[in-house]
Protein backbone atom coordinates (compact mmCIF):
# COMPACT_ATOMS: atom_id res chain seq x y z
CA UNK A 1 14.70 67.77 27.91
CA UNK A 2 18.79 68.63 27.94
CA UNK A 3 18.20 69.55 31.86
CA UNK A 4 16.76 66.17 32.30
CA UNK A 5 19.47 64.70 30.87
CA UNK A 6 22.36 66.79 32.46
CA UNK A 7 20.13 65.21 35.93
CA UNK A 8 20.36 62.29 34.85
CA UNK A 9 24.31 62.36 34.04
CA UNK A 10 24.60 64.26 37.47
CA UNK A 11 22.75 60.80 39.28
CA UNK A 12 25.04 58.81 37.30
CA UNK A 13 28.14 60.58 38.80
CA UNK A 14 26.42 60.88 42.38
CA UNK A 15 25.61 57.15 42.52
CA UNK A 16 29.57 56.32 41.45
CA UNK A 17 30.85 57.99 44.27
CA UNK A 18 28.35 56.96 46.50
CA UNK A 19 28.23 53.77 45.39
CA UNK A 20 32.06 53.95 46.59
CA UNK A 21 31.16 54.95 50.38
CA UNK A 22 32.70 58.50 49.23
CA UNK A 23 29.37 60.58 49.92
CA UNK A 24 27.13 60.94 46.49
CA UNK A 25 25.41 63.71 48.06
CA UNK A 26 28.51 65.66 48.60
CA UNK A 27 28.87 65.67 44.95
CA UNK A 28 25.74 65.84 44.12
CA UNK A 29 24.52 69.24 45.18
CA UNK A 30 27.10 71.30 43.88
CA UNK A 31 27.39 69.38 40.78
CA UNK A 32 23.20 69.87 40.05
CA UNK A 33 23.79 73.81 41.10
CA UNK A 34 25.96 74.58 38.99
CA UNK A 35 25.51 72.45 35.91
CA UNK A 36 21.88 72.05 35.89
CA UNK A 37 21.08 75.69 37.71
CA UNK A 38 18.97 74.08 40.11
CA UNK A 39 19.04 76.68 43.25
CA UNK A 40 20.78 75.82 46.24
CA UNK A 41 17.81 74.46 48.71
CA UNK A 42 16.21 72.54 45.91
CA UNK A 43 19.93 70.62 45.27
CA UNK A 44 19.36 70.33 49.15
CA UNK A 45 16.08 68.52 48.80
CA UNK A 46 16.70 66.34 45.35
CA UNK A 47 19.97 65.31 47.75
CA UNK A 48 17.65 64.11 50.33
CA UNK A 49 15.38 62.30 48.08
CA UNK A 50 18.42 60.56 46.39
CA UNK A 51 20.29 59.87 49.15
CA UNK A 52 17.88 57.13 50.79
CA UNK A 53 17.58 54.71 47.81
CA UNK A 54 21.44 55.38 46.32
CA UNK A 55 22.94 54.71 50.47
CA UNK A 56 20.19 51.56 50.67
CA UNK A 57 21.91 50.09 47.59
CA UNK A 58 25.42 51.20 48.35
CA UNK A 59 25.06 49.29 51.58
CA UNK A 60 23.10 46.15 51.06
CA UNK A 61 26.34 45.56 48.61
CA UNK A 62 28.93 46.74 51.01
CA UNK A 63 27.18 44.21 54.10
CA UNK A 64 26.73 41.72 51.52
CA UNK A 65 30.32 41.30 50.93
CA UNK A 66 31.34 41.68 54.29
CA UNK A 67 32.54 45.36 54.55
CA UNK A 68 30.07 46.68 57.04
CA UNK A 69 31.08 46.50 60.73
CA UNK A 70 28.26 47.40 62.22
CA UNK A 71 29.62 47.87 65.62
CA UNK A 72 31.97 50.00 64.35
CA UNK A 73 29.84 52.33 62.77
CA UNK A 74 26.79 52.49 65.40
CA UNK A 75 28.70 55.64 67.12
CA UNK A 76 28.69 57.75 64.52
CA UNK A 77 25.43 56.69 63.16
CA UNK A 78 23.64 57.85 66.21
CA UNK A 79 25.21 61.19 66.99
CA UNK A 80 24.97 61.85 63.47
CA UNK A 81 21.27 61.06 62.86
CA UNK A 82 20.78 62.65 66.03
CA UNK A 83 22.57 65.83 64.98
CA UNK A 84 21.32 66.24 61.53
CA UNK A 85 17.62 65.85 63.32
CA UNK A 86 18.62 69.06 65.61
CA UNK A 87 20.70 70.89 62.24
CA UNK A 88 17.81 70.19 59.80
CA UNK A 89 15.02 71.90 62.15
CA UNK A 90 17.54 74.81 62.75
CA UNK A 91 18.76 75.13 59.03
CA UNK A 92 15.25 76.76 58.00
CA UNK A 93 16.30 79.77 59.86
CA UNK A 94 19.71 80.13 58.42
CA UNK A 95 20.21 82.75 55.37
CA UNK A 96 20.76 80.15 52.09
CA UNK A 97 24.16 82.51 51.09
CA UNK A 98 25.20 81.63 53.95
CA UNK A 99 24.80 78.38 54.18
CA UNK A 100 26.23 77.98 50.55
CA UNK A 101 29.15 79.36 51.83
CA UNK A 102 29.59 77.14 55.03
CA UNK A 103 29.13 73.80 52.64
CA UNK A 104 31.63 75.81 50.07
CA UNK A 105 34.10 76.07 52.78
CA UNK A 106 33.46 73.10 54.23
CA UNK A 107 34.04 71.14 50.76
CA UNK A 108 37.35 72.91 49.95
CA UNK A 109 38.84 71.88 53.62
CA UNK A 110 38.10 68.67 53.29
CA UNK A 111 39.41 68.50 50.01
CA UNK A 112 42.58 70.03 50.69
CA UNK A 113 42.99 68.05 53.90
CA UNK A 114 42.00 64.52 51.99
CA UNK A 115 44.68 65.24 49.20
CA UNK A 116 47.34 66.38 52.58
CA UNK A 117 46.74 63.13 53.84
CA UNK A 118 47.06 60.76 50.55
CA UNK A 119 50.06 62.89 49.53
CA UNK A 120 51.83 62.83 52.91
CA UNK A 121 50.74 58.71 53.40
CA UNK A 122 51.96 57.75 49.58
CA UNK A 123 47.78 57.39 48.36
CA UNK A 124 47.52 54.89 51.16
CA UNK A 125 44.17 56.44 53.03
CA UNK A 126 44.47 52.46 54.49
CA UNK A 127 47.59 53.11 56.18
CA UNK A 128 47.15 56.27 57.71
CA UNK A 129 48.22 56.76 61.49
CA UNK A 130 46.15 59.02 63.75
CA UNK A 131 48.80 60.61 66.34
């Protein structure tokens, strides 16, 4: 019952953040690792099985009130469907240590380069100029 819960709580925070455009599922598999002690490839899956109804939501909201600019995000909607297509069928092969360690890595750049950014651009991530 308590692992339900502490699922439940972990959907709760997923669906803030992606509820916010800032990627639920990034969140979410780490989060159900390591506080429910769901393995690795399962987080994967519950991830993928989340995302589609919590990124439906998010963005019948976000078009609704008029933040969606469709042309604007076609580009990286394609390549990336496209991509995650090819990465998904290759992923199976891939040793799941290492590919805990990739996301790992992966996370902590981005975080560190997100807070760079804000910090250098005074919290503005609005403002920022692309040299």
């Amino acid at each position: 019952m308590i692992n339900y819960v502490l699922q439940a709580v972990c959907g709760l925070v997923a669906g803030v953040a992606g509820g916010m455009g800032m990627g639920g599922g990034t969140i979410l598999i780490p989060v159900i690792n390591i506080f429910c002690g769901i393995d690795i490839q399962s987080a994967k899956l519950i991830n993928l099985v989340s995302f589609l109804p919590m990124a439906a939501v998010s963005l019948t909201i976000h078009a609704k009130n008029g933040l969606v600019k469709f042309k604007r995000v076609l580009p990286t909607a394609v390549v990336a469907a496209l991509v995650s297509f090819l990465t998904g069928y290759l992923s199976s092969d891939v040793d799941k240590n290492v590919s805990v360690k990739v996301f790992g890595a992966f996370l902590a750049v981005l975080s560190i380069a997100l807070f760079v950014s804000t910090k250098r651009n005074g919290g503005d991530r609005d403002n920022l100029k692309r040299g």
